[in-house]
C-alpha atoms as a PDB file:
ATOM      1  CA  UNK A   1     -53.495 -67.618 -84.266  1.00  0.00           C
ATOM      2  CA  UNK A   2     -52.827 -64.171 -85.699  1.00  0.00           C
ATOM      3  CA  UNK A   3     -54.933 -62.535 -83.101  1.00  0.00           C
ATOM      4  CA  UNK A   4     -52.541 -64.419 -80.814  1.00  0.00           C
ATOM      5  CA  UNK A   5     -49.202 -63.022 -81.959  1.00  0.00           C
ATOM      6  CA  UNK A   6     -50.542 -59.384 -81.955  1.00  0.00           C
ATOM      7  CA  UNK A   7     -51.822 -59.447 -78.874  1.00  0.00           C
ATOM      8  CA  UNK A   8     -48.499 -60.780 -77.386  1.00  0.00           C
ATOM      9  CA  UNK A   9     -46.469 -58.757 -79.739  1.00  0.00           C
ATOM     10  CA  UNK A  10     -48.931 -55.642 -78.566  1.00  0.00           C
ATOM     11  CA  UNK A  11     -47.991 -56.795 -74.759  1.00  0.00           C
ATOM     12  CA  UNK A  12     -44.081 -57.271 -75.415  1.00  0.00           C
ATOM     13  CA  UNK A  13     -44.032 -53.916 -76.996  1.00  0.00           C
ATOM     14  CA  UNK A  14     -46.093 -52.178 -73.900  1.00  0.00           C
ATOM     15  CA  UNK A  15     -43.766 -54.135 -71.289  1.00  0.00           C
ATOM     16  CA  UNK A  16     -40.561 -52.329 -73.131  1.00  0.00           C
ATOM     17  CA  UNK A  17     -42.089 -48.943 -73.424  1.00  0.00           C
ATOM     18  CA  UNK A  18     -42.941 -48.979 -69.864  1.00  0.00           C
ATOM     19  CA  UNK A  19     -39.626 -50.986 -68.613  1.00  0.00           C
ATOM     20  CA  UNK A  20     -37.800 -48.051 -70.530  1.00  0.00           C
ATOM     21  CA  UNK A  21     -40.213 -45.258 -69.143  1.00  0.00           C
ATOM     22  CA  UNK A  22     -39.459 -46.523 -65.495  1.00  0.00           C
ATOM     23  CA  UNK A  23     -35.773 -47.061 -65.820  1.00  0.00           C
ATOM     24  CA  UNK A  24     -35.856 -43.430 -66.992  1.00  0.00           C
ATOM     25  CA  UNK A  25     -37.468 -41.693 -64.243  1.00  0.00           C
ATOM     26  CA  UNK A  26     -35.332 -43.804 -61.730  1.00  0.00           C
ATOM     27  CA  UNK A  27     -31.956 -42.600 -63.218  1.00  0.00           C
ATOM     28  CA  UNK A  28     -33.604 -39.230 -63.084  1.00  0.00           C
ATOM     29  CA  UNK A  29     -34.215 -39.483 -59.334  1.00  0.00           C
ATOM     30  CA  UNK A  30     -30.648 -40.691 -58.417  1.00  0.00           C
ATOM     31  CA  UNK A  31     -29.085 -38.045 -55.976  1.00  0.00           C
ATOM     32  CA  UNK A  32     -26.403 -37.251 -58.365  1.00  0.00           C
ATOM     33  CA  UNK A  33     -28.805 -36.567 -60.925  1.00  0.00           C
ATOM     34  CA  UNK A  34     -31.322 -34.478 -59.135  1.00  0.00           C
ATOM     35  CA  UNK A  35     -27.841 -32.783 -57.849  1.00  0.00           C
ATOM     36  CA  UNK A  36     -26.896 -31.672 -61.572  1.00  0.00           C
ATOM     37  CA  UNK A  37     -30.421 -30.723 -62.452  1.00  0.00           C
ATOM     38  CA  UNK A  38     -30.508 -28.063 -59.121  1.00  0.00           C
ATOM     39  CA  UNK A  39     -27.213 -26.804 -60.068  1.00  0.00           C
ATOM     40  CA  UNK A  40     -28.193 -26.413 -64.113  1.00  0.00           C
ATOM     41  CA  UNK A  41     -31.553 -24.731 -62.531  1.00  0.00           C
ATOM     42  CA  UNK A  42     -29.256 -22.261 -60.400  1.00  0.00           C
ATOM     43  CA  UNK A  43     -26.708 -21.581 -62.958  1.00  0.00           C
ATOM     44  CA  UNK A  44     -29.912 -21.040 -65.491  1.00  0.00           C
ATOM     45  CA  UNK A  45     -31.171 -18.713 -62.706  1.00  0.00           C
ATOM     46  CA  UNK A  46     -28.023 -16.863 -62.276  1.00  0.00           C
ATOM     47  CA  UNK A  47     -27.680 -16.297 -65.549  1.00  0.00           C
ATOM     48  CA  UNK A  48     -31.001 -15.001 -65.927  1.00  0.00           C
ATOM     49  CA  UNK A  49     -30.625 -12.743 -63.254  1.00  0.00           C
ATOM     50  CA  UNK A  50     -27.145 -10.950 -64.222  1.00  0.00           C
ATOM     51  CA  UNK A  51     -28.865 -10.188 -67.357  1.00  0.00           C
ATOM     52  CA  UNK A  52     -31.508  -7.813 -65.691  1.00  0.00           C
ATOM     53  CA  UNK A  53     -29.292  -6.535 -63.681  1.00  0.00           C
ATOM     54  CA  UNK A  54     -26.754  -5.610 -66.282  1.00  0.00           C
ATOM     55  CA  UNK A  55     -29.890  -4.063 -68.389  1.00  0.00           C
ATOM     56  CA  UNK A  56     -31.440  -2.256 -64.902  1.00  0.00           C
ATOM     57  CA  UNK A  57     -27.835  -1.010 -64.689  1.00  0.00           C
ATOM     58  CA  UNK A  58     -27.726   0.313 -68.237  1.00  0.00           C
ATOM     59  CA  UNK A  59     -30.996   1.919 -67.775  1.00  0.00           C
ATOM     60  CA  UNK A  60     -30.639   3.636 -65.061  1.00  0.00           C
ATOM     61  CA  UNK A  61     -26.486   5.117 -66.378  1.00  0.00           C
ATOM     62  CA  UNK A  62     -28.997   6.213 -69.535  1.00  0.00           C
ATOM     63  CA  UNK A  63     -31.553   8.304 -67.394  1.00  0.00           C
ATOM     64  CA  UNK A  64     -28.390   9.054 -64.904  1.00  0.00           C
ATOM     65  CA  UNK A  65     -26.820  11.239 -67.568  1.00  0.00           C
ATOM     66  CA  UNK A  66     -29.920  12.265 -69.510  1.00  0.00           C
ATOM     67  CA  UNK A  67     -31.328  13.773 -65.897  1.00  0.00           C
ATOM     68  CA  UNK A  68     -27.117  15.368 -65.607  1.00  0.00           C
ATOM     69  CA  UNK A  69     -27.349  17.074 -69.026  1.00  0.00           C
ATOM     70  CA  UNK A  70     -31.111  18.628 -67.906  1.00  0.00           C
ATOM     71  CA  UNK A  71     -29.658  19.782 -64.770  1.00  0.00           C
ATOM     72  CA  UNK A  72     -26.561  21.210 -66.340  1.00  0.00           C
ATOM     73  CA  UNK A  73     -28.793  23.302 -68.923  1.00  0.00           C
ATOM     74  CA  UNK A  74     -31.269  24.291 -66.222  1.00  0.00           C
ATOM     75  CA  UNK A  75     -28.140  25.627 -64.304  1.00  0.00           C
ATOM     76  CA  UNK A  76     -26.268  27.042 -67.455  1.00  0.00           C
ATOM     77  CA  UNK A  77     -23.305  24.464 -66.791  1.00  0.00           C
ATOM     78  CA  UNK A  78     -23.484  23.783 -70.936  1.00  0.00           C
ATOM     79  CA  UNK A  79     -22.881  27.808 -71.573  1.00  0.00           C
ATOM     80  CA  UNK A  80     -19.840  28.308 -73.365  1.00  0.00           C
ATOM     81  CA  UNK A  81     -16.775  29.238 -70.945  1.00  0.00           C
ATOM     82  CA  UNK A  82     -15.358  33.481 -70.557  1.00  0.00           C
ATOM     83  CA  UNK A  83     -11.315  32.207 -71.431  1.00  0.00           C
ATOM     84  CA  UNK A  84     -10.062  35.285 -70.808  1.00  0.00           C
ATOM     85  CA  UNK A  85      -7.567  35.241 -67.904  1.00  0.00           C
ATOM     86  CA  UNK A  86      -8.161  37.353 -64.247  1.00  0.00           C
ATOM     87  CA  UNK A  87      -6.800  40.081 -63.972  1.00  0.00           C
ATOM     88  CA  UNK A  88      -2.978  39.890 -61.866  1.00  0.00           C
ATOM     89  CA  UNK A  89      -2.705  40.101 -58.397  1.00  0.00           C
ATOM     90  CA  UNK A  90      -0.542  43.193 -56.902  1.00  0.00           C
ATOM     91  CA  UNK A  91       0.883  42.858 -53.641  1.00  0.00           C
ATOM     92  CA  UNK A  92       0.553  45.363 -50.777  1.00  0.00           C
ATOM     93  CA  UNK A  93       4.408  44.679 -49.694  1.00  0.00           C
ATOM     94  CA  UNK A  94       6.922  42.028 -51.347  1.00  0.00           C
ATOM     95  CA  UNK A  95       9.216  40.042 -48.779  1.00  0.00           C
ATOM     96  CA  UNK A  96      12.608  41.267 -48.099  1.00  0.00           C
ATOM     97  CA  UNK A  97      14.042  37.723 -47.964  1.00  0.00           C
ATOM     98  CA  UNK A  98      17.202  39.402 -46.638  1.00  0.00           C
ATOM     99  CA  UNK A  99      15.744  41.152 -43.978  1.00  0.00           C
ATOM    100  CA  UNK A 100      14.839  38.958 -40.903  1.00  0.00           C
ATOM    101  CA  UNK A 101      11.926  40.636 -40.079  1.00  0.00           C
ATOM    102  CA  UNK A 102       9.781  41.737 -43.292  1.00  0.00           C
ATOM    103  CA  UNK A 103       6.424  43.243 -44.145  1.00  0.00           C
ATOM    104  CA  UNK A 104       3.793  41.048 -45.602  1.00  0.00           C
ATOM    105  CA  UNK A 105       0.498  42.138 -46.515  1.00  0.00           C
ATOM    106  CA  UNK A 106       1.195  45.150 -44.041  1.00  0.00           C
ATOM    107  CA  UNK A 107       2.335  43.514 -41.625  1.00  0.00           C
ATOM    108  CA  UNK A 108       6.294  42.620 -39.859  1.00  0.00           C
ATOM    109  CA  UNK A 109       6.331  39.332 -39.528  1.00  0.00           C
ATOM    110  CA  UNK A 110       9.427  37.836 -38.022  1.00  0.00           C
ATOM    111  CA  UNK A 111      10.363  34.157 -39.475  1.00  0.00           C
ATOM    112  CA  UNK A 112      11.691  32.877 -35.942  1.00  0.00           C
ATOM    113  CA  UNK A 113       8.681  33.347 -34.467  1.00  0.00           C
ATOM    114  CA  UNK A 114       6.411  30.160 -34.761  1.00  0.00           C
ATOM    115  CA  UNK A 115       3.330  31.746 -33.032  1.00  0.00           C
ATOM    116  CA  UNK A 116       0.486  32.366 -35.447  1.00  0.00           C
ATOM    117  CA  UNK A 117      -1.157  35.093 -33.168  1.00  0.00           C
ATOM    118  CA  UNK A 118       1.311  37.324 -34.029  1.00  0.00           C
END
């Protein structure tokens, strides 16, 4: 009698487990559930992917300005700066705003005239 009630207490339990296995595996391959698992994948994916690009990108700004600062001391861009002023300009001739025609840079130049030849 005892061997009885395990063995039927053995087969109620296995009839559960596999009732609750199947019932599982059928919610799991409802269409809105296999729709929410593709779009956790993708989102999973996406975020995977924006992190190596956001680290390629850092990367490659780091060796960007390392390789700037080697060219700049290869070409003596890093040297310190000469802050002394040029020297002024002197004019051949200042402009005799009065005068119609005036003498620029050695030359009369009349301001109603509009052609550059001349």
């Amino acid at each position: 009698m005892f061997r009885r009630t395990f063995w039927f207490g053995t087969g109620v339990a296995a009839g559960v487990w596999a009732t609750t296995k199947v019932n599982r595996k059928l919610k799991q391959l409802t269409p809105d559930s296999l729709a929410a698992t593709a779009a956790n994948k993708a989102l999973d994916a996406g975020t995977r992917l924006k992190d190596r690009a956001v680290g390629f990108a850092l990367d490659v700004r780091d060796n960007m300005a390392q390789r700037e600062a080697e060219l700049d001391d290869a070409l003596g861009l890093n040297a310190p700066v000469d802050r002394e002023l040029p020297a002024p300009r002197r004019f051949d001739a200042i402009e005799n705003r009065n005068n119609p025609k005036s003498v620029v840079n050695g030359r009369t130049t009349d301001p109603y005239n509009r052609n550059e030849d001349h």
